[in-house]
C-alpha atoms as a PDB file:
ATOM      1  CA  UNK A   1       0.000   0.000   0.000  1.00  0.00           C
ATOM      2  CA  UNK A   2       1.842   2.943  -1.361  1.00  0.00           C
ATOM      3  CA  UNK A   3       1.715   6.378   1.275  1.00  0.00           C
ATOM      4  CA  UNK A   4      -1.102   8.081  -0.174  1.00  0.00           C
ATOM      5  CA  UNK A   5      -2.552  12.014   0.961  1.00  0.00           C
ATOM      6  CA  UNK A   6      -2.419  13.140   5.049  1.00  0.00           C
ATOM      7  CA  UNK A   7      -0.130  10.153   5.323  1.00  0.00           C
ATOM      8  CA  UNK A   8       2.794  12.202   7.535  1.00  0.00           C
ATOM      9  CA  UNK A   9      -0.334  14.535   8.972  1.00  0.00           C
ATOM     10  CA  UNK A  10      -1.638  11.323  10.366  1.00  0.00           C
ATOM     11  CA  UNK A  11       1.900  10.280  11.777  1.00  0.00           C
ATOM     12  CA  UNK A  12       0.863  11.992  14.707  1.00  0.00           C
ATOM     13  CA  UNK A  13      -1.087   8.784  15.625  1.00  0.00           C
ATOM     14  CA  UNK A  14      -0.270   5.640  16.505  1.00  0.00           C
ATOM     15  CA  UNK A  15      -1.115   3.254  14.812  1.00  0.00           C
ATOM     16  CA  UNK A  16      -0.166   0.826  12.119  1.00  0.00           C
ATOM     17  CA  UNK A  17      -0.323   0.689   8.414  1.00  0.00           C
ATOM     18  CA  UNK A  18       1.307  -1.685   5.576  1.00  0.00           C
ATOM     19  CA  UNK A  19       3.530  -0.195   3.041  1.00  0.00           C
ATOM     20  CA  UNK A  20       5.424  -1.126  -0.180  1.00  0.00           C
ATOM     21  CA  UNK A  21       8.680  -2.260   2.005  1.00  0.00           C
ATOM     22  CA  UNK A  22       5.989  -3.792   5.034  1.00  0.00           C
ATOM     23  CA  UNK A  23       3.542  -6.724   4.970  1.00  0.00           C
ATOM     24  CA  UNK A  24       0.155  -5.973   3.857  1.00  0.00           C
ATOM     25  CA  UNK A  25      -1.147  -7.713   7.351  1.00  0.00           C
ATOM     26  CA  UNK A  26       0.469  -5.622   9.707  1.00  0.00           C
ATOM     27  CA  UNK A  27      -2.561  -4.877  11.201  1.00  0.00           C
ATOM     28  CA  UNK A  28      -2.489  -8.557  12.669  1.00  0.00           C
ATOM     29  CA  UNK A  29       1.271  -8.435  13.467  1.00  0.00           C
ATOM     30  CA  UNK A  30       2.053  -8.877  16.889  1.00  0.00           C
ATOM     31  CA  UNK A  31       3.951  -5.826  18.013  1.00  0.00           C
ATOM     32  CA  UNK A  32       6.625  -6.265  20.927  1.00  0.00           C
ATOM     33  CA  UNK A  33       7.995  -3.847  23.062  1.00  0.00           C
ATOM     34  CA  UNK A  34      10.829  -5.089  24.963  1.00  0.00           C
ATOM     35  CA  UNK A  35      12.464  -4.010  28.425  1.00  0.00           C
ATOM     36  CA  UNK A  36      15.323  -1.655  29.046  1.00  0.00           C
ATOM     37  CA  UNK A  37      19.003  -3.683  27.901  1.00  0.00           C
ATOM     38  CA  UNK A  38      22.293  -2.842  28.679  1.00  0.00           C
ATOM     39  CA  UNK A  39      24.170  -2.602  24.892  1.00  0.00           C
ATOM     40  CA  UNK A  40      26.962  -0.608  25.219  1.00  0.00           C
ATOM     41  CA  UNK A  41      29.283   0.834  28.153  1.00  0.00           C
ATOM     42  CA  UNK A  42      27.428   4.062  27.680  1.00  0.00           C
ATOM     43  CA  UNK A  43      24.213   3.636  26.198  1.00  0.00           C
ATOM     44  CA  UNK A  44      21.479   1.510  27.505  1.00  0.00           C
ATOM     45  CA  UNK A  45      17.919   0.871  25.553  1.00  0.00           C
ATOM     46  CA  UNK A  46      15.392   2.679  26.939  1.00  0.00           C
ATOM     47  CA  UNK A  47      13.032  -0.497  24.818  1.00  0.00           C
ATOM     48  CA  UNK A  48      12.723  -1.654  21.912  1.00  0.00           C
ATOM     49  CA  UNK A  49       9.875  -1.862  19.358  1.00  0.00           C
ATOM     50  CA  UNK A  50       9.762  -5.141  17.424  1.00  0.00           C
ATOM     51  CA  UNK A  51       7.057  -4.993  14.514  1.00  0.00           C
ATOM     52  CA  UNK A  52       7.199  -8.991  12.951  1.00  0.00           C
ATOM     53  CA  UNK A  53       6.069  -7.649  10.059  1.00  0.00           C
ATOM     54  CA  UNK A  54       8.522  -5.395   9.625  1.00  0.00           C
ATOM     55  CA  UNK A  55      10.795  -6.389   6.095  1.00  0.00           C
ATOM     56  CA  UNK A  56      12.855  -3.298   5.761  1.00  0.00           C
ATOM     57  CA  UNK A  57      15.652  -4.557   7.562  1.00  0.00           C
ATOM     58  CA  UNK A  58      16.898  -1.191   8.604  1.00  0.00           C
ATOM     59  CA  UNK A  59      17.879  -2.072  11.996  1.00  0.00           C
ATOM     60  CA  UNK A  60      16.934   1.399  13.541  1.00  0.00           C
ATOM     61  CA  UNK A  61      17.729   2.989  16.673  1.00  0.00           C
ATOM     62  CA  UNK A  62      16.464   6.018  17.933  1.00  0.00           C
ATOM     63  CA  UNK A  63      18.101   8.840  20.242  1.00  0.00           C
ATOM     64  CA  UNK A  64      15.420  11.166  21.857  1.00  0.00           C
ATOM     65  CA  UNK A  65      14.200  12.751  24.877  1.00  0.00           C
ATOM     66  CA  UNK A  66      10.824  11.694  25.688  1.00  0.00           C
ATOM     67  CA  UNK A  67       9.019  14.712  25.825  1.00  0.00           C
ATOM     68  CA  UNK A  68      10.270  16.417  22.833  1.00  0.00           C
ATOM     69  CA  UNK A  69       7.724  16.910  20.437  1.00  0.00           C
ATOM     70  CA  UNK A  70      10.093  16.725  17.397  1.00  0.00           C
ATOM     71  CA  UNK A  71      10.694  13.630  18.684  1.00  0.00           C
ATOM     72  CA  UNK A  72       7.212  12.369  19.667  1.00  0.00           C
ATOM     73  CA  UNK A  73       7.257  13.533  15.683  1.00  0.00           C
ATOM     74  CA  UNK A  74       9.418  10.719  14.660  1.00  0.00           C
ATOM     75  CA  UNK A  75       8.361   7.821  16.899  1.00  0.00           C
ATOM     76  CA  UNK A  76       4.794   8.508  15.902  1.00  0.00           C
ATOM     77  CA  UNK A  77       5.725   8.436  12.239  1.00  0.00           C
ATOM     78  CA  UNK A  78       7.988   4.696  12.716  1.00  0.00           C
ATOM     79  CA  UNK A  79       4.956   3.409  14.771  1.00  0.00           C
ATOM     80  CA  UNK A  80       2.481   4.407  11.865  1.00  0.00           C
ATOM     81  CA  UNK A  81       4.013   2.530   9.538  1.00  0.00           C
ATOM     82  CA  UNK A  82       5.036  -0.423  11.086  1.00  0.00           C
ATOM     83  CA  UNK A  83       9.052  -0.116  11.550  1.00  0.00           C
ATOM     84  CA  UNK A  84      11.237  -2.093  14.451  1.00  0.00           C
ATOM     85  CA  UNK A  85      13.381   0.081  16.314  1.00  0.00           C
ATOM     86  CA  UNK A  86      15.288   0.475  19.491  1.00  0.00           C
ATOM     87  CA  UNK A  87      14.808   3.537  21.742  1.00  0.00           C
ATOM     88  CA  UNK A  88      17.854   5.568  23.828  1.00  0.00           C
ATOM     89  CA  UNK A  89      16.733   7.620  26.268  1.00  0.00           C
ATOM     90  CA  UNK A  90      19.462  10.343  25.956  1.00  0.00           C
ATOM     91  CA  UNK A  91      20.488  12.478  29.044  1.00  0.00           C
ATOM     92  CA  UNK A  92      19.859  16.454  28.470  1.00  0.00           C
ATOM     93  CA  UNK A  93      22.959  17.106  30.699  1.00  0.00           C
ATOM     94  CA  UNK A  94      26.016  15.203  29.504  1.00  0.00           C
ATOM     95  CA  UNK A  95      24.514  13.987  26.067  1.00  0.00           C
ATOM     96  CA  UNK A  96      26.860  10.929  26.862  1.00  0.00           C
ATOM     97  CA  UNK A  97      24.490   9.019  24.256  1.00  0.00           C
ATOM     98  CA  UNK A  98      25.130  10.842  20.946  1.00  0.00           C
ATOM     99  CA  UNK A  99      28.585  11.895  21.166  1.00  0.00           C
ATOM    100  CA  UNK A 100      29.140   9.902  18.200  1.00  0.00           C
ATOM    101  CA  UNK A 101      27.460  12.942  16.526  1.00  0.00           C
ATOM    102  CA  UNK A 102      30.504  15.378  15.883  1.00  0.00           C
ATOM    103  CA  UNK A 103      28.144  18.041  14.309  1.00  0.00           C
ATOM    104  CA  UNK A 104      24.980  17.487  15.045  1.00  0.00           C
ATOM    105  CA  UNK A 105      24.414  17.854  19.099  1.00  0.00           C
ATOM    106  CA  UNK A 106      20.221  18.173  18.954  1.00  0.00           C
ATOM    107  CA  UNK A 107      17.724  15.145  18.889  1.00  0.00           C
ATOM    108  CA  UNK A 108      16.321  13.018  17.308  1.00  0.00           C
ATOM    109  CA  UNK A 109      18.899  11.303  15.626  1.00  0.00           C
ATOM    110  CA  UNK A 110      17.879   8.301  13.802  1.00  0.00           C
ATOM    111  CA  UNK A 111      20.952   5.792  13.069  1.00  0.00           C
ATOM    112  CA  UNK A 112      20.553   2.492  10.858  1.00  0.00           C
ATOM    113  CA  UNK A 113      22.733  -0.148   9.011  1.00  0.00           C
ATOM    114  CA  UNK A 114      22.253   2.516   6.299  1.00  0.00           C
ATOM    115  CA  UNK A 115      23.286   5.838   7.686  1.00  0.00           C
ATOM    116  CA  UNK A 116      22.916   8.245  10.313  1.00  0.00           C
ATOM    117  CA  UNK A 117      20.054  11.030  10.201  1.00  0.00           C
ATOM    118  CA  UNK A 118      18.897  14.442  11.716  1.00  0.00           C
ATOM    119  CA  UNK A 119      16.400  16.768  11.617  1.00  0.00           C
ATOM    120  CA  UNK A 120      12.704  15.488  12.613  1.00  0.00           C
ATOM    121  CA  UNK A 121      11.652  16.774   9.289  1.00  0.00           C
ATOM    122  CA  UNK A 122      14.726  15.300   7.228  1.00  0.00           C
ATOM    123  CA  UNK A 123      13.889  11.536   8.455  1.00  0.00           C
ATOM    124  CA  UNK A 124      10.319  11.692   8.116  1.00  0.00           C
ATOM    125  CA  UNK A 125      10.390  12.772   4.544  1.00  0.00           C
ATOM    126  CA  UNK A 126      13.214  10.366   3.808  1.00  0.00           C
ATOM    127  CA  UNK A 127      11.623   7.495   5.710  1.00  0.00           C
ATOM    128  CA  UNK A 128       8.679   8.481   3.397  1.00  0.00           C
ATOM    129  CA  UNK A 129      10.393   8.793   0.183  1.00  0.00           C
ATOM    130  CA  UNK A 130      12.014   5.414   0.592  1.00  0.00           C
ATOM    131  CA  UNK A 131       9.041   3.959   1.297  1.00  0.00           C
ATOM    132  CA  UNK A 132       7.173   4.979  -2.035  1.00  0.00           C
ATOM    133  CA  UNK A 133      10.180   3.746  -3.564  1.00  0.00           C
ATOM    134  CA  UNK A 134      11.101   0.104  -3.087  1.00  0.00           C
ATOM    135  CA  UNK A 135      14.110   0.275  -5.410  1.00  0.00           C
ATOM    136  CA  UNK A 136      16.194   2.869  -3.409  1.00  0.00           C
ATOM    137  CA  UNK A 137      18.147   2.331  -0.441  1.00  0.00           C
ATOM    138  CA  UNK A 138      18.047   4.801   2.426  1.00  0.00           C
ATOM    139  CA  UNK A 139      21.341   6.294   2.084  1.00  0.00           C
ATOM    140  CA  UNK A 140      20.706   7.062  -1.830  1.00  0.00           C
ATOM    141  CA  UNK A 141      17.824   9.188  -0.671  1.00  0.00           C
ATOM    142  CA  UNK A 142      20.272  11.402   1.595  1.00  0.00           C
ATOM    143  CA  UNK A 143      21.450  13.552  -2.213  1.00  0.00           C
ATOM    144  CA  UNK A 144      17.487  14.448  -2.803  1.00  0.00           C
ATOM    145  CA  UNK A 145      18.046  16.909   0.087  1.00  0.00           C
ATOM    146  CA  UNK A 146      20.942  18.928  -0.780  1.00  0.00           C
ATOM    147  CA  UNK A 147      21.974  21.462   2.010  1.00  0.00           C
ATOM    148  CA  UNK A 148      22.988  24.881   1.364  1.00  0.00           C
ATOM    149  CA  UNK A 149      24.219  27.906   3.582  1.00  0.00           C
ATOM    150  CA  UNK A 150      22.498  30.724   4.087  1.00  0.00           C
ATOM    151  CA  UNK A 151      21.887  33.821   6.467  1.00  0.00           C
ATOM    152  CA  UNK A 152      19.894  34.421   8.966  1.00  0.00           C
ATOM    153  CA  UNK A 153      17.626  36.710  10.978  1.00  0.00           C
ATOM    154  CA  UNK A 154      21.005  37.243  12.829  1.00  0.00           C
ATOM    155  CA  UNK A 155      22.922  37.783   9.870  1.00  0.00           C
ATOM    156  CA  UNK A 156      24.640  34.548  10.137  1.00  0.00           C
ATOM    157  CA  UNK A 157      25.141  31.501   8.214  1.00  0.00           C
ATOM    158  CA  UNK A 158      23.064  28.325   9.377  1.00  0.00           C
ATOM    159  CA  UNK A 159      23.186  24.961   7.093  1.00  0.00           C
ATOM    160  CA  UNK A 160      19.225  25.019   5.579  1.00  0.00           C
ATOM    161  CA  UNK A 161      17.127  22.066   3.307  1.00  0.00           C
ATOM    162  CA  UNK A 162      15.473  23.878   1.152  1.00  0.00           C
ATOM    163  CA  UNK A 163      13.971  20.713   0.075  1.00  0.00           C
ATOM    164  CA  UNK A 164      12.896  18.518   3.903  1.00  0.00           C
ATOM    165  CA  UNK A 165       9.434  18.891   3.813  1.00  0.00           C
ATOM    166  CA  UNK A 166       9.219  17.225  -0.133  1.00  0.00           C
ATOM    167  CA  UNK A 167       8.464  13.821  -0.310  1.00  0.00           C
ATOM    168  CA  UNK A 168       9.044  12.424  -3.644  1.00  0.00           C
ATOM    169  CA  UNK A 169       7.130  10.559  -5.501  1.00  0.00           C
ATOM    170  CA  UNK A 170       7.166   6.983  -6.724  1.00  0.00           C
ATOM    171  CA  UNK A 171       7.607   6.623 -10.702  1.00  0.00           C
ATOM    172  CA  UNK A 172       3.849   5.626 -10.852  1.00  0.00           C
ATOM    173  CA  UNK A 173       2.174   8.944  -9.239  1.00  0.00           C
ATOM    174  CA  UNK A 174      -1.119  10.579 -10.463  1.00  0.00           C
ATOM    175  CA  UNK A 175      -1.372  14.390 -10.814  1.00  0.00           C
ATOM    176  CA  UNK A 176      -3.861  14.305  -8.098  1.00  0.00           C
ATOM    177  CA  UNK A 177      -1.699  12.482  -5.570  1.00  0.00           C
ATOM    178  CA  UNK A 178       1.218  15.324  -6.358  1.00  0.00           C
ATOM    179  CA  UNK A 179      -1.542  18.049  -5.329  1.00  0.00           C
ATOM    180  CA  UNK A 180      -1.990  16.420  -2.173  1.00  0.00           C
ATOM    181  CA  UNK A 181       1.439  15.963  -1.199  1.00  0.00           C
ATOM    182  CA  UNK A 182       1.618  20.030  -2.443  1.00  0.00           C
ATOM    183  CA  UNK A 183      -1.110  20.497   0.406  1.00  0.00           C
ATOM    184  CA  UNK A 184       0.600  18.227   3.116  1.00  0.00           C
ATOM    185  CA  UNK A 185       3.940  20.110   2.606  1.00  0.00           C
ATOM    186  CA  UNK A 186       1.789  23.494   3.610  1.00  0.00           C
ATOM    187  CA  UNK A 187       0.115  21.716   6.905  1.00  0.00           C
ATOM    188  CA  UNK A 188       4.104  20.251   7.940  1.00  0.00           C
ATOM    189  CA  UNK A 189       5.019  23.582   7.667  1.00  0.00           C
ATOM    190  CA  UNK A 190       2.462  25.001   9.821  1.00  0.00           C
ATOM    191  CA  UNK A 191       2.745  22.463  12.289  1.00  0.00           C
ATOM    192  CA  UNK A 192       6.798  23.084  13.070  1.00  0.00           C
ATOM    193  CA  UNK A 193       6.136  26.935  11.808  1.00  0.00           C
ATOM    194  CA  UNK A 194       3.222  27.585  14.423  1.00  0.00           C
ATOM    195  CA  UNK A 195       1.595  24.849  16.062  1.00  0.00           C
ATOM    196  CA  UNK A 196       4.524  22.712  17.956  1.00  0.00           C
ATOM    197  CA  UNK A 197       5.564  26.504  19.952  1.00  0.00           C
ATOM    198  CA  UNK A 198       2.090  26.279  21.489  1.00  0.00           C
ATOM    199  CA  UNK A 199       2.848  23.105  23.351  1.00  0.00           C
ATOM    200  CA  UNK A 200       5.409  23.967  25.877  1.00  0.00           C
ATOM    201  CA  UNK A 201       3.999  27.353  27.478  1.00  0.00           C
ATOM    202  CA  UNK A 202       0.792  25.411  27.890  1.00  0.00           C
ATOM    203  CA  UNK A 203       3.029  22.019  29.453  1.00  0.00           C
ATOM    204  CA  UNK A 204       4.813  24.032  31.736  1.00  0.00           C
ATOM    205  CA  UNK A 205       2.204  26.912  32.844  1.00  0.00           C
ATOM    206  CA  UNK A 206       3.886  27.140  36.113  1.00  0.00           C
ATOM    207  CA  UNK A 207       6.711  25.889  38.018  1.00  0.00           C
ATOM    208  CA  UNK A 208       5.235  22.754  39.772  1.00  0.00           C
ATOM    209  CA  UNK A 209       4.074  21.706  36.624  1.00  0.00           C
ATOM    210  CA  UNK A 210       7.037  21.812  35.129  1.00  0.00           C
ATOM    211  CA  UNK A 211       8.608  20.305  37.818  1.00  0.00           C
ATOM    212  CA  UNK A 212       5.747  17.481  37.309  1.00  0.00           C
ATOM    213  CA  UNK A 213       6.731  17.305  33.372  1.00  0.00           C
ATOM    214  CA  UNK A 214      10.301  16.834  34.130  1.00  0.00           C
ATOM    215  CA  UNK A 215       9.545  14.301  37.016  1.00  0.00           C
ATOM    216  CA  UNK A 216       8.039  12.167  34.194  1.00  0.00           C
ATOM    217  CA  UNK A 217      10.382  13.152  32.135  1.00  0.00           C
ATOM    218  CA  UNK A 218      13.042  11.372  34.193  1.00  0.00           C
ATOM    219  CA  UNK A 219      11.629   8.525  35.366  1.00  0.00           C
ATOM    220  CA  UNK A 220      11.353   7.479  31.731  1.00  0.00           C
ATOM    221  CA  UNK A 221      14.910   7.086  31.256  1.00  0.00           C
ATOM    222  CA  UNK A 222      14.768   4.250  34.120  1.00  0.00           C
ATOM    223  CA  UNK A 223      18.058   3.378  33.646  1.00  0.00           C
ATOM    224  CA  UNK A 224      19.184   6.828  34.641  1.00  0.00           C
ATOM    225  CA  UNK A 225      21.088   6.715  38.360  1.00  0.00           C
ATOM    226  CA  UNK A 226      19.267   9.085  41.253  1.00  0.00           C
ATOM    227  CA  UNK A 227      21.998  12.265  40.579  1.00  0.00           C
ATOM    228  CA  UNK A 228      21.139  12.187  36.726  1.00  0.00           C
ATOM    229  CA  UNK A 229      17.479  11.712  37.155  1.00  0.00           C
ATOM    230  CA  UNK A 230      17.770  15.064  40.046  1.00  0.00           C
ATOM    231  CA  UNK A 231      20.030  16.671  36.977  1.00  0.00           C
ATOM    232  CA  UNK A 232      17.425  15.957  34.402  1.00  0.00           C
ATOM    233  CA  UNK A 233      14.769  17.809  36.437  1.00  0.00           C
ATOM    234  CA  UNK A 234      16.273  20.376  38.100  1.00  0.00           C
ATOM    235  CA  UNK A 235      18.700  21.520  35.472  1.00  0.00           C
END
């Protein structure tokens, strides 16, 4: 089942739905989510998210904090559509987790056997585009999204992608289908443009609530020791 129009809109649920790289019966696919593993000295799975029907193979592994809503973006989108992936919990104080990352210090990251990728935006529409096209591999889709240099409000140079919110087509498209993706670019942009601003002044109206937030906050990193978990919401 190809990704058809308010596919990413509707990423923003969870649920699951069968795609060209996915088994057509992943609504009957068991879905596992396993407890917290030690993998590494320094990183420990916060779970992992084992879809059966899952054939892309990608092996992916997600590093996030848990309330971010870029990266409540992401996990809603790989839920959606079916894909198996492992979740690290990363610390907001030491970032321990992704100093693999020379560059790129935010979350989420998404690495795979594939390729590492940034940018909520960037790996949604690239988890997109190579799923509408079953003859690509993931890292081929990285040169559709060229990044260029440019200035700005500040008068200084950030790294833009002109093109992150297009998700291109399969060879097989109608007209009709490229409108709607037209109109689903316009309602990404308005969500990360406008919407996703509104959610933290109304999470943490005051200070106990934010203290309440960043309780939660903690305690879902369970493998976090009492001083990082007292670092996480105090700092």
């Amino acid at each position: 089942m190809r990704i058809g129009s308010g596919a990413i809109r509707a990423a923003f649920a969870a649920a699951a739905l069968a795609t060209t790289k996915t088994d057509d019966k992943k609504l009957l696919c068991p879905i596992e989510t396993l407890k917290p593993q030690k993998e590494q000295s320094d990183i420990l799975l916060s779970r992992k998210i084992v879809n059966h029907c899952d054939r892309t193979n990608l092996q992916l592994r997600l590093f996030q904090y848990q309330a971010c809503p870029f990266c409540c973006k992401v996990r809603a989108f790989l839920d959606y559509y079916g894909f198996s992936y492992e979740v690290v919990e990363v610390n907001p104080v030491t970032r321990a987790q992704i100093k693999f990352s020379k560059d790129y210090k935010k979350v989420p990251i998404l690495s795979s056997n594939d390729g590492t990728f940034t940018d909520s935006v960037l790996i949604v529409s690239k988890l997109a585009t190579f799923l509408r096209n079953s003859d690509r591999e993931l890292s081929s889709i990285d040169g559709d999204y060229p990044m260029i240099e440019a200035l700005n409000d500040k008068n200084e140079f950030v790294k833009c992608y002109p093109q992150k919110y297009v998700v291109y087509p399969s060879k097989t498209q109608k007209s009709e289908e490229i409108a709607a993706d037209r109109e689903e670019r316009q309602w990404r942009e308005w969500v990360d443009g406008n919407f996703i601003h509104l959610i933290s002044p109304n999470v943490y109206r005051s200070l106990n609530e934010s203290l309440e937030t960043f309780k939660w906050f903690s305690e879902v990193g369970c493998h976090y020791n009492i001083v990082y978990m007292s670092q996480i919401r105090f700092f």
